[in-house]
N, C-alpha and C. Protein backbone atom coordinates (compact mmCIF):
# COMPACT_ATOMS: atom_id res chain seq x y z
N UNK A 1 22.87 -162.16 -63.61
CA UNK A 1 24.05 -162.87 -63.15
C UNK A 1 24.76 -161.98 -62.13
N UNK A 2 25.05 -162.77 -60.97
CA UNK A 2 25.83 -161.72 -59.92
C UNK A 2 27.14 -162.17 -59.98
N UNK A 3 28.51 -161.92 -59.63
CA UNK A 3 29.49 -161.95 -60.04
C UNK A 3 30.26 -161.32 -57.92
N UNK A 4 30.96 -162.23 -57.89
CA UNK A 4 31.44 -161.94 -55.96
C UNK A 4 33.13 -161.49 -56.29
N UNK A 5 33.66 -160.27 -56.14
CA UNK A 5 34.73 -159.70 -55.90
C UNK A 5 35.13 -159.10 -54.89
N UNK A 6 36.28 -159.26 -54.30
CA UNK A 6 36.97 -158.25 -53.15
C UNK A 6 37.74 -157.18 -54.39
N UNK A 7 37.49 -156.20 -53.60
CA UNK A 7 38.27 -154.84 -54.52
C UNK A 7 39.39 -154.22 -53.01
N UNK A 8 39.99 -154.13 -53.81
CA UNK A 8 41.35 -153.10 -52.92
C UNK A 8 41.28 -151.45 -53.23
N UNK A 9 41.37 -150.93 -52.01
CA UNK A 9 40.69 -149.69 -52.37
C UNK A 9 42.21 -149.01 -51.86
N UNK A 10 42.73 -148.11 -52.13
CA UNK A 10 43.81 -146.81 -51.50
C UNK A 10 43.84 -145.54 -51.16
N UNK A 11 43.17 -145.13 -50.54
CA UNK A 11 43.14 -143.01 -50.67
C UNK A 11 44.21 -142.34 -50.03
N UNK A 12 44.06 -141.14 -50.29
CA UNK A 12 45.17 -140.54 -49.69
C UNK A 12 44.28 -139.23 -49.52
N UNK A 13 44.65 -138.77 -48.31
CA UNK A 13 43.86 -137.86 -47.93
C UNK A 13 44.39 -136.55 -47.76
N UNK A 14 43.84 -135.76 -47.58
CA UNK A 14 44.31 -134.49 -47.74
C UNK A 14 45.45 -134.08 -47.07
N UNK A 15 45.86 -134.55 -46.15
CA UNK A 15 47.04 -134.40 -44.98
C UNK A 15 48.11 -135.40 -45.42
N UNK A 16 48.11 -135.90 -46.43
CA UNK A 16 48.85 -136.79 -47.23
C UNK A 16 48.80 -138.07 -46.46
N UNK A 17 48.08 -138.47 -45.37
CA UNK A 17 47.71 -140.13 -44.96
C UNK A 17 46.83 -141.20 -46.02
N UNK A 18 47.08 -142.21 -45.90
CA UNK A 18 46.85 -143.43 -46.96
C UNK A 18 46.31 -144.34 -45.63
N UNK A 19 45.20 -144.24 -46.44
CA UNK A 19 44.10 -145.44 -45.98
C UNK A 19 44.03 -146.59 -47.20
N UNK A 20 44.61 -147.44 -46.50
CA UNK A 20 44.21 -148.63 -47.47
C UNK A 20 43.74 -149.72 -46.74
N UNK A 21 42.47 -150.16 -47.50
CA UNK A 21 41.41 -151.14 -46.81
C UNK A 21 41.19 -152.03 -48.13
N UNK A 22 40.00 -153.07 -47.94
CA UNK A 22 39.28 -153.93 -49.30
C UNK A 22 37.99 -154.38 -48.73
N UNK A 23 37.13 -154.53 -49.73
CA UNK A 23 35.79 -154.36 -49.31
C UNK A 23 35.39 -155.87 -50.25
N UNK A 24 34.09 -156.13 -50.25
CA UNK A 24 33.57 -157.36 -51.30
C UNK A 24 32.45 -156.29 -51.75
N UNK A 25 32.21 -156.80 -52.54
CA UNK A 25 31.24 -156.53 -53.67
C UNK A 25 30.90 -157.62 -54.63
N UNK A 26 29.65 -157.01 -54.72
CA UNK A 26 28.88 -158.04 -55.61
C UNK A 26 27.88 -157.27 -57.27
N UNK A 27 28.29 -157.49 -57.38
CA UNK A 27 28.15 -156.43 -59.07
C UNK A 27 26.78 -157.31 -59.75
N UNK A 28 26.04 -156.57 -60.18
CA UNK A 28 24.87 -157.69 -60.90
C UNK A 28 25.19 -157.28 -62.81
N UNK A 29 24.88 -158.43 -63.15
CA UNK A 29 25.20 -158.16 -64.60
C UNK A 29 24.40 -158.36 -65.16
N UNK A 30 23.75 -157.85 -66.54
CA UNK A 30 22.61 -158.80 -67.25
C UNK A 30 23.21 -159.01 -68.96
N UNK A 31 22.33 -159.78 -69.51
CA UNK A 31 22.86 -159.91 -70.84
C UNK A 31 21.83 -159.05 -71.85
N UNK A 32 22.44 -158.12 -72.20
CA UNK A 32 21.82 -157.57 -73.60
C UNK A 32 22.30 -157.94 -75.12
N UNK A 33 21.29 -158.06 -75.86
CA UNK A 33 21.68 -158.82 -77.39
C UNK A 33 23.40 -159.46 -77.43
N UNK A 34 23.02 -160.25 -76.11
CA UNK A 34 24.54 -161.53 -76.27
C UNK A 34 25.87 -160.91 -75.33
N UNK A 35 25.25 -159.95 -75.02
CA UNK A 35 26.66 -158.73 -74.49
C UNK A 35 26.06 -158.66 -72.91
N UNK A 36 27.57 -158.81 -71.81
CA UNK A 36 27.30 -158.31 -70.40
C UNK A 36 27.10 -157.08 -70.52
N UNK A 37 25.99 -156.30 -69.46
CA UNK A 37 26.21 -155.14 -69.15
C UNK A 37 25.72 -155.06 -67.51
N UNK A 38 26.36 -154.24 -67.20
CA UNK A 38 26.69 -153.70 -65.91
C UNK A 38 25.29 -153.77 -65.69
N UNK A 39 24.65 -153.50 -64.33
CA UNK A 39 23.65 -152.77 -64.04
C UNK A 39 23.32 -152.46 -62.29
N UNK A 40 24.22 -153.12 -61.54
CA UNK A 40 24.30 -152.36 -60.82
C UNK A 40 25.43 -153.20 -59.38
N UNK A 41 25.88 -152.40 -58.57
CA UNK A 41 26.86 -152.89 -57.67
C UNK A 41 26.95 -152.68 -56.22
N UNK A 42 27.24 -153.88 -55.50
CA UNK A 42 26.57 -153.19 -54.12
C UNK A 42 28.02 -153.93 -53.32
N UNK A 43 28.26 -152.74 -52.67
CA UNK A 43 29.86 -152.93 -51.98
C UNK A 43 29.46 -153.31 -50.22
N UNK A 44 30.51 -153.79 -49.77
CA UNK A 44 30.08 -154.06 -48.19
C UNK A 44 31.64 -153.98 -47.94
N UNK A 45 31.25 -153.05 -46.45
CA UNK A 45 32.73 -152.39 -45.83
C UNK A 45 32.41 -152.31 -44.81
N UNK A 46 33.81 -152.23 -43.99
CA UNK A 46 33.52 -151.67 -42.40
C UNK A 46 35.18 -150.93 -42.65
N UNK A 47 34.65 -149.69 -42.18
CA UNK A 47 35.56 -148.77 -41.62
C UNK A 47 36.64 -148.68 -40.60
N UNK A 48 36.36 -150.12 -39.67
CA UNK A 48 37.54 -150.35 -38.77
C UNK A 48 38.36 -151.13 -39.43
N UNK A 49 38.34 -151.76 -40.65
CA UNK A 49 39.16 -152.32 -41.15
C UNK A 49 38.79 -154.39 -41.84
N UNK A 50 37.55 -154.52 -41.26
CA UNK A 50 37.03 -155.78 -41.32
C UNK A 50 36.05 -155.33 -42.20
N UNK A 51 35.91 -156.87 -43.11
CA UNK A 51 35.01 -157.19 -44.02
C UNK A 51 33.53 -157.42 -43.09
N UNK A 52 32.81 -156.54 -43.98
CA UNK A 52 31.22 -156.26 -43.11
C UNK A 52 30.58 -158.05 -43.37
N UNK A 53 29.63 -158.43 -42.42
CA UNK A 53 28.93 -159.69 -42.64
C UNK A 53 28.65 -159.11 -44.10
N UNK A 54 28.74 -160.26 -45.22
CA UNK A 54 27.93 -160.64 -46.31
C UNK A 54 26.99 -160.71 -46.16
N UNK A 55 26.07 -160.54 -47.07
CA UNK A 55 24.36 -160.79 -47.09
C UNK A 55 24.18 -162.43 -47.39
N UNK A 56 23.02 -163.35 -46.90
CA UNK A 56 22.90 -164.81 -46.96
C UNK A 56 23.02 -165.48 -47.79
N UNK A 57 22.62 -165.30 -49.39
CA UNK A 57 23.54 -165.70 -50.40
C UNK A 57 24.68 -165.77 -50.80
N UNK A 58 25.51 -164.67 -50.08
CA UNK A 58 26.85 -164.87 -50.08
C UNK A 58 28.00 -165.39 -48.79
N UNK A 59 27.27 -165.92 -47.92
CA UNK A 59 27.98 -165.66 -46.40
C UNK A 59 28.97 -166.75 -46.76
N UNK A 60 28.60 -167.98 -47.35
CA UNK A 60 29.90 -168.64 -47.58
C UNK A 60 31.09 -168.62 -48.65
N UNK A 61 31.35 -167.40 -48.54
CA UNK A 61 32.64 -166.58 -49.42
C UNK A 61 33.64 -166.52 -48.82
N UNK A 62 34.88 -166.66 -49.57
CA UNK A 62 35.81 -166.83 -48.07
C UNK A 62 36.05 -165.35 -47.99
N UNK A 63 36.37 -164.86 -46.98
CA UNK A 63 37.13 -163.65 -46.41
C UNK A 63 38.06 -163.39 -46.56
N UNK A 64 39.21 -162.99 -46.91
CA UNK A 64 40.35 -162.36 -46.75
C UNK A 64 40.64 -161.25 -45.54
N UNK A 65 41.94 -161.57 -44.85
CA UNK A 65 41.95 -160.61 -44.17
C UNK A 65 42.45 -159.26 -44.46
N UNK A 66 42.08 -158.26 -43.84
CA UNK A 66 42.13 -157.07 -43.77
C UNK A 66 43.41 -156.52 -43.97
N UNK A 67 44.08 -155.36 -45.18
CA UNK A 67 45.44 -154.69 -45.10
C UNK A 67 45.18 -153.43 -44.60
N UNK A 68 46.39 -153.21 -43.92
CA UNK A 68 46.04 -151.56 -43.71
C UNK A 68 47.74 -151.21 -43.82
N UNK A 69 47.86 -149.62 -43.53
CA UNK A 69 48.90 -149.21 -43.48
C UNK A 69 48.87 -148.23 -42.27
């Protein structure tokens, strides 16, 4: 089971600046004896501040736009 989330991310960097961006991700889950478990997660970002193209199973996700500070 894959599961489609935007995550909000915040850092603060050594010079005390705050980067805040949000990325999508897509987390895969499986079921063990009746129970989710994790098994693995694959994030998509762009560093200028835009959500990277989705991969083709997911392209029709909506987007959110981009926060920064």
């Amino acid at each position: 089971m894959d599961i489609m989330a935007i995550i909000y991310y915040r850092i603060t960097l050594e010079d005390g600046s705050i980067y805040e961006n949000e990325a999508a991700t897509r987390m895969e889950l499986t079921r063990v004896e009746g129970k989710l478990k994790f098994r693995r997660m694959h994030l998509y970002f762009d560093p200028t501040g835009m959500l990277a193209l989705l991969p083709d199973d997911v392209r029709n996700f909506q987007q959110p736009k981009s926060t920064h500070i």
